[in-house]
N, C-alpha and C. Protein backbone atom coordinates (compact mmCIF):
# COMPACT_ATOMS: atom_id res chain seq x y z
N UNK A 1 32.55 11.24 53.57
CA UNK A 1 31.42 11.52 52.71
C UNK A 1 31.61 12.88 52.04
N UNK A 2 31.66 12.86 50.67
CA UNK A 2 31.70 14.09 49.94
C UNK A 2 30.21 15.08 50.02
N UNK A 3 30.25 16.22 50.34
CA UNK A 3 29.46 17.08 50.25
C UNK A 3 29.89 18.45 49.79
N UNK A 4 29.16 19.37 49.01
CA UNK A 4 29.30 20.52 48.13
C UNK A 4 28.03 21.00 48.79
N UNK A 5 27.67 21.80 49.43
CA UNK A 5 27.17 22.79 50.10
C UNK A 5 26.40 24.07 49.72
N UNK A 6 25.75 24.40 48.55
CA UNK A 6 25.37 26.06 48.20
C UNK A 6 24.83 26.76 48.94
N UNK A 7 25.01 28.09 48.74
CA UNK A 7 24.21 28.34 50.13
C UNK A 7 24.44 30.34 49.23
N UNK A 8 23.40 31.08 49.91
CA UNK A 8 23.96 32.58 49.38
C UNK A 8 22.47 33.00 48.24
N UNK A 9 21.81 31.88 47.45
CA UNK A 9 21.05 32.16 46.79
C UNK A 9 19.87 33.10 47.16
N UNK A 10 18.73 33.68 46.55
CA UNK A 10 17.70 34.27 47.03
C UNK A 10 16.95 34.88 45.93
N UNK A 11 16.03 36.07 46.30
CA UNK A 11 15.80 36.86 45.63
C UNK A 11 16.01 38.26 45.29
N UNK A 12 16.23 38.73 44.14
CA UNK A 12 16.97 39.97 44.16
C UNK A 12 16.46 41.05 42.86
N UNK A 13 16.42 41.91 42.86
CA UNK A 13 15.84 42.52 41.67
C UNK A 13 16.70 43.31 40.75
N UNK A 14 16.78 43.28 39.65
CA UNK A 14 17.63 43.53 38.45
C UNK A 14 18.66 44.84 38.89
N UNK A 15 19.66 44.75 38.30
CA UNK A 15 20.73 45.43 38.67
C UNK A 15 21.31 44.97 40.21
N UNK A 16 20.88 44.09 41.38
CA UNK A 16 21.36 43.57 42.02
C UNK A 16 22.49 43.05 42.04
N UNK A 17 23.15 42.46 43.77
CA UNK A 17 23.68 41.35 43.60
C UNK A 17 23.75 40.74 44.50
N UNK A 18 24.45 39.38 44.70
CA UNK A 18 24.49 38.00 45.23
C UNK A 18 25.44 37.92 45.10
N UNK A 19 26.04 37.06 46.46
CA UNK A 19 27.48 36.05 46.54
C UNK A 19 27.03 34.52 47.26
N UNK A 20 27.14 33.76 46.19
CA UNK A 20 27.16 32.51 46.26
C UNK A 20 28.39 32.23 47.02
N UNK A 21 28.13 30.91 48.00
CA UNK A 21 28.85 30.05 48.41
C UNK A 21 28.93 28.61 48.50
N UNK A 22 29.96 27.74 48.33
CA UNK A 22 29.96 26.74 48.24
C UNK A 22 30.62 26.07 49.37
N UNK A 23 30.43 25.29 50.27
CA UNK A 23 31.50 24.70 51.23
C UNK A 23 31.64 23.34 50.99
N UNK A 24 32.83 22.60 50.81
CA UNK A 24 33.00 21.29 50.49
C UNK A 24 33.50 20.72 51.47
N UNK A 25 33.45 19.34 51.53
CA UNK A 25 33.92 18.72 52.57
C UNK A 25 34.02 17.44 51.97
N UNK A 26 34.88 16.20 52.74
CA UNK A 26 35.09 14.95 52.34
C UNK A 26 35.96 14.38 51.22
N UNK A 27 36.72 15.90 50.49
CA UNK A 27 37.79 15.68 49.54
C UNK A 27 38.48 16.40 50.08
N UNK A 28 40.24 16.59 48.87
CA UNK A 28 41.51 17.24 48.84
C UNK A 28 40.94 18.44 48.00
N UNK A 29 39.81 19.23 48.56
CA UNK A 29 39.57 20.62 48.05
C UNK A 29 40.73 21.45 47.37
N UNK A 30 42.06 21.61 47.28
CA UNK A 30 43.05 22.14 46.76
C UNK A 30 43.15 21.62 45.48
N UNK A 31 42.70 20.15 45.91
CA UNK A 31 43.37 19.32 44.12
C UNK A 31 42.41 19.39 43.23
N UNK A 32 40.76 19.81 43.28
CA UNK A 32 40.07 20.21 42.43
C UNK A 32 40.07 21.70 41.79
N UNK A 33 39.51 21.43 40.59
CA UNK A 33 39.06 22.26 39.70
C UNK A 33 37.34 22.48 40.36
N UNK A 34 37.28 24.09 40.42
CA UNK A 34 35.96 24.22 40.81
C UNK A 34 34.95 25.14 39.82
N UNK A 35 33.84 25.04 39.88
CA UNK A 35 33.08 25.39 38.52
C UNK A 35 31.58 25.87 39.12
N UNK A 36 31.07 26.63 38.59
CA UNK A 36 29.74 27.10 38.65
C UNK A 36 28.40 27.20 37.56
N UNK A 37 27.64 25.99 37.78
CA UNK A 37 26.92 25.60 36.53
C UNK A 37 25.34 26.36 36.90
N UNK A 38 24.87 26.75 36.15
CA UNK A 38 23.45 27.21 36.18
C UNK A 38 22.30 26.53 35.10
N UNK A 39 21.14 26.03 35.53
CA UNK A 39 20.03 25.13 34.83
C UNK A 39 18.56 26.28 35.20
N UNK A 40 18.62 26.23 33.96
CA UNK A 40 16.83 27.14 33.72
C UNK A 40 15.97 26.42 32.82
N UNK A 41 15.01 26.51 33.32
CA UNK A 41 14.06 25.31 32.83
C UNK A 41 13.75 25.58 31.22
N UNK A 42 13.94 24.77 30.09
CA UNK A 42 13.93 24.90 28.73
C UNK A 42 15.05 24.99 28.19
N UNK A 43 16.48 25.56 29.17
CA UNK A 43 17.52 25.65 28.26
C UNK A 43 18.58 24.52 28.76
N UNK A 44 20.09 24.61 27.94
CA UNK A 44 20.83 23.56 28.64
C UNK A 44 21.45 23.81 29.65
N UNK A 45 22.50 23.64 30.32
CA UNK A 45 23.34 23.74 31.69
C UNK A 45 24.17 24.52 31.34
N UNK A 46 24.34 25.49 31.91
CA UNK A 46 25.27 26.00 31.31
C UNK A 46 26.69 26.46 32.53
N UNK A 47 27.41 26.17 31.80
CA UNK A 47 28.85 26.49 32.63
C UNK A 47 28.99 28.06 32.65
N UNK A 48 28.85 28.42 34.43
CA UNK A 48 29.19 29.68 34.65
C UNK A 48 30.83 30.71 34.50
N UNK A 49 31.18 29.93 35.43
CA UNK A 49 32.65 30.13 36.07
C UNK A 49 33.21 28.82 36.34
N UNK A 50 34.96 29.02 36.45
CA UNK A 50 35.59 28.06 37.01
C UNK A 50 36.73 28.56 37.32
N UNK A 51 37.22 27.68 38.09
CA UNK A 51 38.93 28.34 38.85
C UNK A 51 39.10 27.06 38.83
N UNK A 52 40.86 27.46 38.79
CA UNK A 52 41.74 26.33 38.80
C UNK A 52 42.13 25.83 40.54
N UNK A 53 42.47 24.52 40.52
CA UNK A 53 42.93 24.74 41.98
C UNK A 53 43.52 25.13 43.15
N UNK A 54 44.76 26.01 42.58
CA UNK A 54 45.34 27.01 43.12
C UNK A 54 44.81 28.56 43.04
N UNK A 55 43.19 28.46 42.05
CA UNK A 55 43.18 29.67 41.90
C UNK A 55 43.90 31.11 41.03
N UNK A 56 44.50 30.18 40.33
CA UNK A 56 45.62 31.36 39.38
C UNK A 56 44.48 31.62 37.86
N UNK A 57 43.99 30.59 37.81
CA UNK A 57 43.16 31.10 36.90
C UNK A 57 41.93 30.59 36.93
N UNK A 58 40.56 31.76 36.19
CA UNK A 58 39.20 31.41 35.97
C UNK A 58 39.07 31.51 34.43
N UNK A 59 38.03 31.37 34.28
CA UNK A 59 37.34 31.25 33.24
C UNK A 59 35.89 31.36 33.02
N UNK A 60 35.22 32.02 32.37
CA UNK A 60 33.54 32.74 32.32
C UNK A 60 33.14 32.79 30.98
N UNK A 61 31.31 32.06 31.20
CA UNK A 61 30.99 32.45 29.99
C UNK A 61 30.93 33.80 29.47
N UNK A 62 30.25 34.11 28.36
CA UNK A 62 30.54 35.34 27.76
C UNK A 62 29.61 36.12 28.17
N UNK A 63 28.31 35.80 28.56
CA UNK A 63 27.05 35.96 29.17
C UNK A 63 26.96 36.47 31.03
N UNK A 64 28.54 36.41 31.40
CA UNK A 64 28.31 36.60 32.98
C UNK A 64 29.88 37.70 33.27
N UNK A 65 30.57 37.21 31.39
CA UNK A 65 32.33 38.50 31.91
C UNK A 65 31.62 39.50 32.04
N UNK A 66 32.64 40.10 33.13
CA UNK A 66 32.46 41.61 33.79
C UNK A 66 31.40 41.71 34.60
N UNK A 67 30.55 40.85 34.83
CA UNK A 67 29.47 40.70 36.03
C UNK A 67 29.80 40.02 37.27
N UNK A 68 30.30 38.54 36.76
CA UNK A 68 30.71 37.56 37.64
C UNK A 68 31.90 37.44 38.11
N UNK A 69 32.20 36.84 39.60
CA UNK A 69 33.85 36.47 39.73
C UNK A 69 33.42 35.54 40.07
N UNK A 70 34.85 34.47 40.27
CA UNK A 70 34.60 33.42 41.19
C UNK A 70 35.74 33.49 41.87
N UNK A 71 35.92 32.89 42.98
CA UNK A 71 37.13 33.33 43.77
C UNK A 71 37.36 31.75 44.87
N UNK A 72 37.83 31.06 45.40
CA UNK A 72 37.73 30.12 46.05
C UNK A 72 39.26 30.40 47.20
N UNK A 73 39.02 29.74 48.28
CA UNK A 73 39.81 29.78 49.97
C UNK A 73 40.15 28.31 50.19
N UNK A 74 41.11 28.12 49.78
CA UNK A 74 41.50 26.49 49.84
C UNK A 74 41.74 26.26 51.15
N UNK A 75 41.70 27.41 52.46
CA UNK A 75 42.21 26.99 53.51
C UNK A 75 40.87 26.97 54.41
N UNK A 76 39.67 27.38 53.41
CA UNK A 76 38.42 27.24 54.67
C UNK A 76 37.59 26.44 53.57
N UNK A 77 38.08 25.52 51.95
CA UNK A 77 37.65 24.71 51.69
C UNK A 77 36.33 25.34 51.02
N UNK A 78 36.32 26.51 50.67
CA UNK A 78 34.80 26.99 50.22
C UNK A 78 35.25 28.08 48.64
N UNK A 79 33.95 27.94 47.93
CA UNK A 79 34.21 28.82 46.67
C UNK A 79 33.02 29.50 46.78
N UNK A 80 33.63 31.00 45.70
CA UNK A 80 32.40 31.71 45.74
C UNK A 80 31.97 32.38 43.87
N UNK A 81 31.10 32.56 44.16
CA UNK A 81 30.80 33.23 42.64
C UNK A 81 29.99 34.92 43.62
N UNK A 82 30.45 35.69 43.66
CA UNK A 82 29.89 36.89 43.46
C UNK A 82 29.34 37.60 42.08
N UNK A 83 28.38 37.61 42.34
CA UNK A 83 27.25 38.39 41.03
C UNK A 83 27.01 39.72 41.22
N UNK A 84 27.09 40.31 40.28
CA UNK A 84 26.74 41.95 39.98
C UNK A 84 25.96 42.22 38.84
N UNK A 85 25.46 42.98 39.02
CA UNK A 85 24.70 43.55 37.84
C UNK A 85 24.02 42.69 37.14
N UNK A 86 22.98 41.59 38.46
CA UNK A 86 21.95 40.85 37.92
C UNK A 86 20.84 41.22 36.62
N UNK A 87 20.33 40.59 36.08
CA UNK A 87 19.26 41.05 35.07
C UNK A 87 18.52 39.22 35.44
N UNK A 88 17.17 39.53 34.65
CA UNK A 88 16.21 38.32 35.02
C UNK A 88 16.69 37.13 34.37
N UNK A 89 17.69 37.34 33.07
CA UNK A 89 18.47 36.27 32.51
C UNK A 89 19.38 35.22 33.28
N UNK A 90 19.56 35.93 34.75
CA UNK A 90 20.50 35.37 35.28
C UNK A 90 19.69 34.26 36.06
N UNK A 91 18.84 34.88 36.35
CA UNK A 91 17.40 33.83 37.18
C UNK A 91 17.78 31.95 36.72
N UNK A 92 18.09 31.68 37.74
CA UNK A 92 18.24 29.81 37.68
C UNK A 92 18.56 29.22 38.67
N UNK A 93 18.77 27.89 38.81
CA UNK A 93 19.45 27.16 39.71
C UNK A 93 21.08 27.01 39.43
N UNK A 94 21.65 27.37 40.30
CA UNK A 94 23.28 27.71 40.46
C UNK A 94 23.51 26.18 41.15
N UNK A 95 24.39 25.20 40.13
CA UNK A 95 25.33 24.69 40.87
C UNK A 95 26.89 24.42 41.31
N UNK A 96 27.44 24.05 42.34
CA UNK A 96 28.98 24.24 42.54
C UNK A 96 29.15 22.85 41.94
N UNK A 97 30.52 22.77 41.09
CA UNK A 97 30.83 21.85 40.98
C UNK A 97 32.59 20.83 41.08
N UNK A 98 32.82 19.77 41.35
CA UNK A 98 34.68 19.95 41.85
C UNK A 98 34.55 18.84 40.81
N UNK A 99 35.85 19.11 40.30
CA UNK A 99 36.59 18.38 39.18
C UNK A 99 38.03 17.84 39.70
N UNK A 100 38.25 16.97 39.63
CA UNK A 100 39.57 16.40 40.37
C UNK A 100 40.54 17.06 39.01
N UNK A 101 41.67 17.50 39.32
CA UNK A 101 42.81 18.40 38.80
C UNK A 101 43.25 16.86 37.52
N UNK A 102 43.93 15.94 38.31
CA UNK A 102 44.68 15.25 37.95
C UNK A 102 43.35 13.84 37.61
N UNK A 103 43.72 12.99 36.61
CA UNK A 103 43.61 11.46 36.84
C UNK A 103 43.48 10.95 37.86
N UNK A 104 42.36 9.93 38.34
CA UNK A 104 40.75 10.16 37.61
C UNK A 104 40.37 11.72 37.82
N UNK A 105 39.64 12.08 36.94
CA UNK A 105 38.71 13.26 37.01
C UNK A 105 37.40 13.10 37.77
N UNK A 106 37.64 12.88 39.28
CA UNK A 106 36.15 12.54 39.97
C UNK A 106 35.76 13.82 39.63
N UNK A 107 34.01 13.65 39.76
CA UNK A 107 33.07 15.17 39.85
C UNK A 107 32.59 14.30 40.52
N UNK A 108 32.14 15.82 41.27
CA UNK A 108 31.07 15.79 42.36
C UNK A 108 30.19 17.15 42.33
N UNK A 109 28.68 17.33 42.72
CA UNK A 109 27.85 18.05 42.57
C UNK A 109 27.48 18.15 43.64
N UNK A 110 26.80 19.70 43.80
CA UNK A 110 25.99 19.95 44.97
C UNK A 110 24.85 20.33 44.90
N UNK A 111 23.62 20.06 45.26
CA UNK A 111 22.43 20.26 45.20
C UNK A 111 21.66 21.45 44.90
N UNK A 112 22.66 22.39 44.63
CA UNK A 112 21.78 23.59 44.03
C UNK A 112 21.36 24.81 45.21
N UNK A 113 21.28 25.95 44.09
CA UNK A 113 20.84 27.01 45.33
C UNK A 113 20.02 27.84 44.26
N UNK A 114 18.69 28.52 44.33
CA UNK A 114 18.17 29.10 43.44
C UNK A 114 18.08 30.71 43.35
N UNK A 115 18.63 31.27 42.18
CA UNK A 115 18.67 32.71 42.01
C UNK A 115 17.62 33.21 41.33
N UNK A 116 16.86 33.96 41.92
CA UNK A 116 15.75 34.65 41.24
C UNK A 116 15.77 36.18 41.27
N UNK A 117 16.10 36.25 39.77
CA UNK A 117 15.85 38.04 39.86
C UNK A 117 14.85 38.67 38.48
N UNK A 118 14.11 39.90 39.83
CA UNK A 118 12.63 39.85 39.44
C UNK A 118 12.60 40.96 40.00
N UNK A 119 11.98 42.01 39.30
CA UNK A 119 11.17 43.23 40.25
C UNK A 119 9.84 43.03 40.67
């Protein structure tokens, strides 16, 4: 059974930060592409971060470079997005997401973890 795990979310007040975690289980965690999507109510989904499956490379919207990393441990199967230098923009539901590397491209989603930042 595939499961994606968030976990790390909370509340935090501007200039903060947070490290998200994701733990997966029930796939070849190495052979995905992993990604960090965020949903705020009125706008669209938006793609945070992503790493490749070895981790050699990420990629960030323009809205989170130099704030955000993402970093993932193929040997304990878990990814992370560490956040810095929150502002209330960042405020949403964070999800992890795995992209199979190769043909088929399974995705799989995890239920979300919610970031709220607020003084």
């Amino acid at each position: 059974q595939v499961q994606l795990v968030e976990s790390g979310g909370g509340l935090v007040q501007p200039g903060g930060s947070l490290r998200l975690s994701c733990a997966a289980s029930g796939f070849t965690f190495s052979n995905y592409v992993m990604s960090w999507y965020r949903l705020t109510p009125g706008k669209e989904r938006e793609l945070v971060a992503s790493i490749t499956s070895t981790g050699g490379s990420t990629n960030y919207a323009d809205s989170v470079k130099g704030r955000f990393s993402i970093s993932r441990d193929n040997a304990k199967n878990t990814v992370f997005l560490q956040m810095n230098s929150l502002n209330v923009e960042d405020t949403a539901v964070y999800y992890c997401q795995a992209t199979r590397s190769l043909s088929p491209h399974y995705t799989y989603w995890g239920q979300g973890t919610q970031v709220t930042v607020s003084s």
